[in-house]
C-alpha atoms as a PDB file:
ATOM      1  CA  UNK A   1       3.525  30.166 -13.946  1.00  0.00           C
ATOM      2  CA  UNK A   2       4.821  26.834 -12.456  1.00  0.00           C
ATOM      3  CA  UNK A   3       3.204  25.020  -9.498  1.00  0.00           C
ATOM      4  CA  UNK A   4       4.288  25.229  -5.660  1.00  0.00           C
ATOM      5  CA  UNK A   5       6.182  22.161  -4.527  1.00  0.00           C
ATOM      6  CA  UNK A   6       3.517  20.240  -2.703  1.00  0.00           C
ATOM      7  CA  UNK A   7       4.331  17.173   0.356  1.00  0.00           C
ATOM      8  CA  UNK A   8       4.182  14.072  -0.782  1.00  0.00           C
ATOM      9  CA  UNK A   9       4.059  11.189   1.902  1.00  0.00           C
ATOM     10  CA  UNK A  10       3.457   7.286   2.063  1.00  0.00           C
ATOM     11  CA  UNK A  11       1.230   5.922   4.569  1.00  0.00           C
ATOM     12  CA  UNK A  12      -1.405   2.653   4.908  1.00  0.00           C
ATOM     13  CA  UNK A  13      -5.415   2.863   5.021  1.00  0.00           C
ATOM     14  CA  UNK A  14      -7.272   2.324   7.910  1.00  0.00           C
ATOM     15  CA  UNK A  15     -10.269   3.424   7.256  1.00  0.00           C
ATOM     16  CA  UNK A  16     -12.772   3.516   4.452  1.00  0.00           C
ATOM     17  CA  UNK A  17     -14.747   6.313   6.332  1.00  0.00           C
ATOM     18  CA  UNK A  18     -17.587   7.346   2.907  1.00  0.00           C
ATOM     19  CA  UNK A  19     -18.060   7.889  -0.859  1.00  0.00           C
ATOM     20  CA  UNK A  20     -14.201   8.902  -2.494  1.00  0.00           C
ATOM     21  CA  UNK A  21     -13.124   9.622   1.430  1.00  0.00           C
ATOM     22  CA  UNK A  22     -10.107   7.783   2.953  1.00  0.00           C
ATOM     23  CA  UNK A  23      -8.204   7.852   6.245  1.00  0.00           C
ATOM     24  CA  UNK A  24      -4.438   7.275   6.220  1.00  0.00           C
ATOM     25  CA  UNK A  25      -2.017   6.796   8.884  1.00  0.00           C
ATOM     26  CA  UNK A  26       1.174   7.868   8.338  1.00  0.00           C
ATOM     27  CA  UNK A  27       3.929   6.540  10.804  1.00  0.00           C
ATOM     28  CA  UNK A  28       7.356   7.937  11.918  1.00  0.00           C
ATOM     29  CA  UNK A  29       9.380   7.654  14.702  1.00  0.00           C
ATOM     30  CA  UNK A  30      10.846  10.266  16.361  1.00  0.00           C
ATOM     31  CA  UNK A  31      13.588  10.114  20.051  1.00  0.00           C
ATOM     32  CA  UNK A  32      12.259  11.104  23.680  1.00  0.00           C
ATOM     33  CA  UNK A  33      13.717  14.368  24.316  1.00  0.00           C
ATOM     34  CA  UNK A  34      14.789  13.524  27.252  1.00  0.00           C
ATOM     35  CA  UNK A  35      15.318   9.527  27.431  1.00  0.00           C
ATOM     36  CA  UNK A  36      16.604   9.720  23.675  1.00  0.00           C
ATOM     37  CA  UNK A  37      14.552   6.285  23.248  1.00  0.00           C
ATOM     38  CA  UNK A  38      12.647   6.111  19.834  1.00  0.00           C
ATOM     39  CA  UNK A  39       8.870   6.331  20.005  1.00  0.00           C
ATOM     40  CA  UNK A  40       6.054   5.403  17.184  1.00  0.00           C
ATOM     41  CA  UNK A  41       4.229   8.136  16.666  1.00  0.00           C
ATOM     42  CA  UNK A  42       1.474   8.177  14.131  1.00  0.00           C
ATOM     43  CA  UNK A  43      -0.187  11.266  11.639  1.00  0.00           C
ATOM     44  CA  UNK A  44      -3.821  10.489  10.514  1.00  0.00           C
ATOM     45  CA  UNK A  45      -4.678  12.259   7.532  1.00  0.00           C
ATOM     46  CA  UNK A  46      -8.528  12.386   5.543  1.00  0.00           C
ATOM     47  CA  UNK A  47      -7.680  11.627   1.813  1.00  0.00           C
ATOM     48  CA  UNK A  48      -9.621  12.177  -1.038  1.00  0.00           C
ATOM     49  CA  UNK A  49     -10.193   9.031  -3.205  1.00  0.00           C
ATOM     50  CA  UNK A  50     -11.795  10.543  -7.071  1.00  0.00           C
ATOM     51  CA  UNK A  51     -12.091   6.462  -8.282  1.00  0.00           C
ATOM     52  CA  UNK A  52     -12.862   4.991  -4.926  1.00  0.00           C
ATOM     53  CA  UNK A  53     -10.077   2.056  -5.687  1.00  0.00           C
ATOM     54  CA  UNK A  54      -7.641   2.206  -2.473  1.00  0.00           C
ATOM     55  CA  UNK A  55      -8.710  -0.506   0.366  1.00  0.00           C
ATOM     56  CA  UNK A  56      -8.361  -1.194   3.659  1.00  0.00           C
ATOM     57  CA  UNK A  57      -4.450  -1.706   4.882  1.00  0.00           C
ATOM     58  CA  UNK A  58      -3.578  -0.660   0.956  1.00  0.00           C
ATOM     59  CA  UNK A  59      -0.212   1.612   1.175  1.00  0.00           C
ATOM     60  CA  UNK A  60      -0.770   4.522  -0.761  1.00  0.00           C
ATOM     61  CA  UNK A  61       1.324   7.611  -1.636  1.00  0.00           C
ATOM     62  CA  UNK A  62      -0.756  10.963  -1.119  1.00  0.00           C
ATOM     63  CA  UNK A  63       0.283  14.432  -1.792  1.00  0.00           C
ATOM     64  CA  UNK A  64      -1.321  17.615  -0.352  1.00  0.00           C
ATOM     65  CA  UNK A  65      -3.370  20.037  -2.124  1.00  0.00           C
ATOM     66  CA  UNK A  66      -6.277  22.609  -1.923  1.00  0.00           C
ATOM     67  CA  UNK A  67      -9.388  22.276   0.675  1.00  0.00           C
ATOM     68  CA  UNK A  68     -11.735  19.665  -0.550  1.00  0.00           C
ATOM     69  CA  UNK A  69     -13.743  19.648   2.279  1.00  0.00           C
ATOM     70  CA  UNK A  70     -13.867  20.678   5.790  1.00  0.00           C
ATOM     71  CA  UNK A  71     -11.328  17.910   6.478  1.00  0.00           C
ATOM     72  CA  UNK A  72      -9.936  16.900   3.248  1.00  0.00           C
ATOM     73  CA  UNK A  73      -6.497  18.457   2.260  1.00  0.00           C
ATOM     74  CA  UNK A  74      -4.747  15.811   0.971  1.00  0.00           C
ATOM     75  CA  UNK A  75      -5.275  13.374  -2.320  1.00  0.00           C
ATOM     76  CA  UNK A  76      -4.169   9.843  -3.431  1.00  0.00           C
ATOM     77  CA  UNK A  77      -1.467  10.084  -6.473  1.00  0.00           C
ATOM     78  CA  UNK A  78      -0.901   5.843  -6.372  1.00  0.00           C
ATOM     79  CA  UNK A  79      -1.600   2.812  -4.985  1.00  0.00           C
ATOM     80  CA  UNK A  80       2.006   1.064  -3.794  1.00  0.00           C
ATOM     81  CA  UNK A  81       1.084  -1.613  -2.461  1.00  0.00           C
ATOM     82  CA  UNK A  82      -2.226  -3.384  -2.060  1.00  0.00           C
ATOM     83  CA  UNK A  83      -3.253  -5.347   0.927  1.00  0.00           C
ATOM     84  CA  UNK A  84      -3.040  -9.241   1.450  1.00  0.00           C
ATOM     85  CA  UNK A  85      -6.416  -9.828   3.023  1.00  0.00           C
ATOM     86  CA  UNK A  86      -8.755  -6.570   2.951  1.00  0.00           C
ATOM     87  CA  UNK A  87     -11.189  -8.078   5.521  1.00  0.00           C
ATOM     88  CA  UNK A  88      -8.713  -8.087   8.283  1.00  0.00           C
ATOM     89  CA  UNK A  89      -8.426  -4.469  10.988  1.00  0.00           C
ATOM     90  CA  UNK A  90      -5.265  -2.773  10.444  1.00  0.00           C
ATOM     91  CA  UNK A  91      -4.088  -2.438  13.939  1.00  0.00           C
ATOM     92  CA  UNK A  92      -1.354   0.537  15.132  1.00  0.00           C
ATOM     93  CA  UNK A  93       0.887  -2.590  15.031  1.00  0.00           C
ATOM     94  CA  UNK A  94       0.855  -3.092  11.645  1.00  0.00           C
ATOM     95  CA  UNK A  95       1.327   0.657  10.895  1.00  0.00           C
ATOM     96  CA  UNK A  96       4.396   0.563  13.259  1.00  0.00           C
ATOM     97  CA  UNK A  97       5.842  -2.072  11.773  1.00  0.00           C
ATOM     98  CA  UNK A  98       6.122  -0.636   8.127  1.00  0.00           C
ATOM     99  CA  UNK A  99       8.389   1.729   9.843  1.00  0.00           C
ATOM    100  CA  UNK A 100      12.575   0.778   9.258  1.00  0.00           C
ATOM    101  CA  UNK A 101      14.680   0.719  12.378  1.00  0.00           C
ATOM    102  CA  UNK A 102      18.296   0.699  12.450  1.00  0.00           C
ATOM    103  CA  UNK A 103      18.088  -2.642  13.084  1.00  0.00           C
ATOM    104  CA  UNK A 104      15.765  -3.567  10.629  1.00  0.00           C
ATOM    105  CA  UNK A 105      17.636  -1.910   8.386  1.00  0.00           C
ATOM    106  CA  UNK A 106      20.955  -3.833   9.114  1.00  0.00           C
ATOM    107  CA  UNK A 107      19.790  -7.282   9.553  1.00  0.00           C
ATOM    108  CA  UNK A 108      18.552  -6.826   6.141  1.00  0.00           C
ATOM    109  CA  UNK A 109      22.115  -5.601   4.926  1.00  0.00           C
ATOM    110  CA  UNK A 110      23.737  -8.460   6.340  1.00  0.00           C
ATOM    111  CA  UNK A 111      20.764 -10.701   4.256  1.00  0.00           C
ATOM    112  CA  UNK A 112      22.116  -8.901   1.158  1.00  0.00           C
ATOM    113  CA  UNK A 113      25.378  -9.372   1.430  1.00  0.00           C
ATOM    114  CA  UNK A 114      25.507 -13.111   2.180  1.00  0.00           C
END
């Protein structure tokens, strides 16, 4: 019997809520439907933690699974990324600036290529 394919996504910790318990914001960006202009829009999930070791402003891949708690659906598979300075507030900012842009993406082609 194999396994049911199960959503992974990337996102950064903001929160450090209890004991194996962490808060993830996961960012996208999606158009107006009417205006067509793109908007941040943010998904905050509860993550379960087993070794307590992601921190504050860490990005971490997570991937769903079964009810852990009243909240809790998702889990951390790996830490990505770990934060510069773990004292500082991640700010919806910061989580919308992890997110490429057209733009962002070119200007970094361009960077490449020269």
């Amino acid at each position: 019997m194999t396994r049911n394919n199960r959503k992974d996504l990337v996102g950064i910790v903001t929160s450090r809520s209890g004991d194996k318990s962490i808060k993830v914001t996961v960012p996208f960006k999606v158009p107006h439907p009417r205006y067509r202009k793109v908007i941040n829009r943010k998904t905050v999930v509860h993550v379960h933690d087993e070794k307590n070791e992601a921190g504050l402003g860490d990005k971490v891949e997570i991937m769903e699974t079964r009810p852990i708690s009243r909240l809790k659906r998702w889990r951390l598979v790996s830490i990505i990324e770990k934060a510069v300075s773990a004292s500082a507030a991640v700010t919806e900012a910061d989580v919308a600036a992890t997110v490429p842009t057209k733009t962002a993406k070119a200007a970094a082609d361009e960077a490449k290529a020269e």
